[in-house]
C-alpha atoms as a PDB file:
ATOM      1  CA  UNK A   1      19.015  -0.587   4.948  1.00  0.00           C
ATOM      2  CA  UNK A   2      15.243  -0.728   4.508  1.00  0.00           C
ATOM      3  CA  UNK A   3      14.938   2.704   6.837  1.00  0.00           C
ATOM      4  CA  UNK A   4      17.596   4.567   4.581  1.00  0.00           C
ATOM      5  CA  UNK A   5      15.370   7.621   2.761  1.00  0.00           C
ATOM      6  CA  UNK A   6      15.312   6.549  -1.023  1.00  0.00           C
ATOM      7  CA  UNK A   7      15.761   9.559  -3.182  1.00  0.00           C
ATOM      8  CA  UNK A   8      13.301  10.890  -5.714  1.00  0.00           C
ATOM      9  CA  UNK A   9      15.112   9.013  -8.663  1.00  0.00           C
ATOM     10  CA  UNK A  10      14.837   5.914  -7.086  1.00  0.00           C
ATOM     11  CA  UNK A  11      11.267   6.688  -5.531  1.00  0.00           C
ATOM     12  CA  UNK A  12      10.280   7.364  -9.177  1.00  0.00           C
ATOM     13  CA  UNK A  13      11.830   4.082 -10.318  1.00  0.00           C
ATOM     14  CA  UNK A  14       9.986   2.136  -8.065  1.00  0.00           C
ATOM     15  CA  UNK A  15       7.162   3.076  -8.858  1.00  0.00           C
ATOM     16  CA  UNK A  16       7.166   2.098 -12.381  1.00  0.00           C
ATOM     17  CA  UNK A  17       7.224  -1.380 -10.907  1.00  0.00           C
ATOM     18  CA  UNK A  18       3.603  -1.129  -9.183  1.00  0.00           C
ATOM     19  CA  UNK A  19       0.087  -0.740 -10.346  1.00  0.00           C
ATOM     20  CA  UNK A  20      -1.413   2.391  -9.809  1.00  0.00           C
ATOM     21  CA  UNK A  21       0.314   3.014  -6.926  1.00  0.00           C
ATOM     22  CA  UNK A  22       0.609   7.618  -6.582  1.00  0.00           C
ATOM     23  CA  UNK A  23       3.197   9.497  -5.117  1.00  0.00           C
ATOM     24  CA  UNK A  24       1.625  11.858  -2.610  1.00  0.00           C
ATOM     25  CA  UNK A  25       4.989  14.204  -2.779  1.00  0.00           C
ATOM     26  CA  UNK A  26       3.828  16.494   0.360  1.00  0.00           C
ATOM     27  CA  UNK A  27       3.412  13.764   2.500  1.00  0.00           C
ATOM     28  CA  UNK A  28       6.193  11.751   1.280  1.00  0.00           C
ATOM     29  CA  UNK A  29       4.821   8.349   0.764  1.00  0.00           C
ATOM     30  CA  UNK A  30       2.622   6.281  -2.105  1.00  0.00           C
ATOM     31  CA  UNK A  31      -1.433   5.288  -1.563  1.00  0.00           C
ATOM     32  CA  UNK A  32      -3.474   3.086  -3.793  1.00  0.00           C
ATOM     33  CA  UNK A  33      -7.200   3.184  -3.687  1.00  0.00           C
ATOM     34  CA  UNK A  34      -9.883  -0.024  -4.037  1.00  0.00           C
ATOM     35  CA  UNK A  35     -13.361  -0.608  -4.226  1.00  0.00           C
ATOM     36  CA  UNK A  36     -14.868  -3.442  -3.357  1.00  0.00           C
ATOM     37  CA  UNK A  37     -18.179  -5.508  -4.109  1.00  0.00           C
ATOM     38  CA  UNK A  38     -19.071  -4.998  -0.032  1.00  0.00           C
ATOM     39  CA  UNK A  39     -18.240  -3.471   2.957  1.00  0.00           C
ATOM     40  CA  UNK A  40     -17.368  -7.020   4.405  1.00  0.00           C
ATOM     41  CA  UNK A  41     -14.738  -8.006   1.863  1.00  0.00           C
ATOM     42  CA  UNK A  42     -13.878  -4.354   2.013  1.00  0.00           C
ATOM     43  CA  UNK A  43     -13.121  -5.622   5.908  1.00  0.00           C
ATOM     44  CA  UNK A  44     -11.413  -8.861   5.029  1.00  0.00           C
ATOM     45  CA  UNK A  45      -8.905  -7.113   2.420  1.00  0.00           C
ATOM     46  CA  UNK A  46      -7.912  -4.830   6.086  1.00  0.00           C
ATOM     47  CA  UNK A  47      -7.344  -7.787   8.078  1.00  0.00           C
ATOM     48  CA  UNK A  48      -5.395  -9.310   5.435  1.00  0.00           C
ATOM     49  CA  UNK A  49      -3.265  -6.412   4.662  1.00  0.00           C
ATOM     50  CA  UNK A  50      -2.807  -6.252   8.632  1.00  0.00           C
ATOM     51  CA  UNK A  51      -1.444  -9.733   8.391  1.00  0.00           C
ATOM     52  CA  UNK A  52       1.230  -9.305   6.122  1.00  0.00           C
ATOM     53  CA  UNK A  53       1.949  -5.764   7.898  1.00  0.00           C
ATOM     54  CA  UNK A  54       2.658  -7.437  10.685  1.00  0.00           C
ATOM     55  CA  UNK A  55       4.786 -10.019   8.984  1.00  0.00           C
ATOM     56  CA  UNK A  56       6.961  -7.262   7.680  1.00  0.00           C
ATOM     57  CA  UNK A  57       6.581  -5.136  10.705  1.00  0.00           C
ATOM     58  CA  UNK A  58       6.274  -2.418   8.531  1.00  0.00           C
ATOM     59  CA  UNK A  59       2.298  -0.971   8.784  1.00  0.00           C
ATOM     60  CA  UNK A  60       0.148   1.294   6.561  1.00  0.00           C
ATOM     61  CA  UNK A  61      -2.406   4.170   6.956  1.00  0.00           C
ATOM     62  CA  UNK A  62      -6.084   2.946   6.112  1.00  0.00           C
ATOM     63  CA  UNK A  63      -8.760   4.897   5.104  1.00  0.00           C
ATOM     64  CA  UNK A  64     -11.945   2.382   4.368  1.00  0.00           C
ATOM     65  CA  UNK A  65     -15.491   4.392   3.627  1.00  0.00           C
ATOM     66  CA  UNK A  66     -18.046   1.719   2.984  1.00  0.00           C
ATOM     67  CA  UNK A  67     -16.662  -0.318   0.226  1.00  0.00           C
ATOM     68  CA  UNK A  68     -13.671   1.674  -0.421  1.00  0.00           C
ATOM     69  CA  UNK A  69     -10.800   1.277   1.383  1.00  0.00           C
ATOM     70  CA  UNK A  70      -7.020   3.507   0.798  1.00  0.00           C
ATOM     71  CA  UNK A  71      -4.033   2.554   1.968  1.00  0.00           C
ATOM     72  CA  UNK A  72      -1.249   5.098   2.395  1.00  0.00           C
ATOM     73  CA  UNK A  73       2.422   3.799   2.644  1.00  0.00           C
ATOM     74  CA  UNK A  74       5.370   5.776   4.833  1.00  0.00           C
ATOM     75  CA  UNK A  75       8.321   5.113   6.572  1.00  0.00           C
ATOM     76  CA  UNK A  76       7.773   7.547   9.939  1.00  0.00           C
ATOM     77  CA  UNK A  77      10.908   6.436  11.826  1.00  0.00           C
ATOM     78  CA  UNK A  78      13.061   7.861   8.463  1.00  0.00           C
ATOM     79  CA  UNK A  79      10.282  10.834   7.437  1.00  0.00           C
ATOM     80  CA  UNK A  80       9.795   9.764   3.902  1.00  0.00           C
ATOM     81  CA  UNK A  81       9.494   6.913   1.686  1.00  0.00           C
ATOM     82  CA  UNK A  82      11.823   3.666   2.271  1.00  0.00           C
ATOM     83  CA  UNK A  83      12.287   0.112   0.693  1.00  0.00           C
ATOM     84  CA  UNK A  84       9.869  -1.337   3.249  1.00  0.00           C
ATOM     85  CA  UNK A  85       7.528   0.564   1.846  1.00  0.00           C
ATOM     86  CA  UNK A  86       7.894  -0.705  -1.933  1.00  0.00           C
ATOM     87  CA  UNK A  87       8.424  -3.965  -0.389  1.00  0.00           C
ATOM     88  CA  UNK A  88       4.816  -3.712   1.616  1.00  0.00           C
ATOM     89  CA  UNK A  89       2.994  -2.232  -1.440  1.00  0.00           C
ATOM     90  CA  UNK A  90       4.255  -5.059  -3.763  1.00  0.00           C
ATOM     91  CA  UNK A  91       2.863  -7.321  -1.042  1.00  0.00           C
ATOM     92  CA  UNK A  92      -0.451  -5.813  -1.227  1.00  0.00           C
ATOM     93  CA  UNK A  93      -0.600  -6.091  -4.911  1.00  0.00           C
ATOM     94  CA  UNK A  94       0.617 -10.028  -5.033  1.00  0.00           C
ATOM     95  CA  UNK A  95      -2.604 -10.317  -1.921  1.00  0.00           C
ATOM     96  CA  UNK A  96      -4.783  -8.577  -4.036  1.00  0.00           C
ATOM     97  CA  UNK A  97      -4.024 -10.230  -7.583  1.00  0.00           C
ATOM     98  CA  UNK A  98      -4.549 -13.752  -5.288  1.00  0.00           C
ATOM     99  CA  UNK A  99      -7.206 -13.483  -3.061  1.00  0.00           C
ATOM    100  CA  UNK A 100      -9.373 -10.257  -4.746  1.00  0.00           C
ATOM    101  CA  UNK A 101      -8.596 -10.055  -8.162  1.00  0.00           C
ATOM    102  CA  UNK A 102     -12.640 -10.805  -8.862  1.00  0.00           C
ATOM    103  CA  UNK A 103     -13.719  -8.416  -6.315  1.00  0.00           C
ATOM    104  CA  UNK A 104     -11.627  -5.557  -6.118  1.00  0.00           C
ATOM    105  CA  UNK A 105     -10.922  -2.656  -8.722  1.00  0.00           C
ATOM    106  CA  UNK A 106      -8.387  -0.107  -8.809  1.00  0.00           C
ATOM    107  CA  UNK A 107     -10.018   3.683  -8.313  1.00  0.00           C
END
């Protein structure tokens, strides 16, 4: 179920239930962009994010430049977006609103 390829209604649905999560169509998945107060809590948000990708076995592109770090979201194995992939990025938001909210923005 969570490999099955959601289709663009339901990709579009989902979305309206995240923050500032974007729909990166050619690349079929969803990235999110933060910035935050230094490079090592910049660090501590990847390791944390690592944690819960691992608990989901489900695990995201980083790109972290200093104090900014993007995650990109993708299901490979099914070449486009999936559930685990709305699952993981609501994950990442609930980590973020607990243990970043005062050090983290949205870009």
């Amino acid at each position: 179920m969570d490999k099955k390829q959601l289709s663009s209604l339901e990709i579009e649905q989902k979305l309206q239930g995240l923050d500032n999560w974007v729909l990166e169509a050619i690349s079929k998945s969803i990235c999110k962009e933060w910035e935050f107060e230094s490079f090592k809590t910049a660090m501590r948000f990847i390791v944390s994010v690592g944690d819960i990708a691992e608990k989901l076995n489900h695990h995201p592109e980083f790109v972290s430049v200093y104090t900014k770090v993007q995650i990109r979201l993708t299901t490979h194995d099914s070449s486009g977006l999936t559930n685990k992939d709305f699952n993981l990025a609501t994950e990442i938001d609930q980590l973020v609103e607990r243990d970043f909210r005062n050090v983290a923005k949205n870009r």
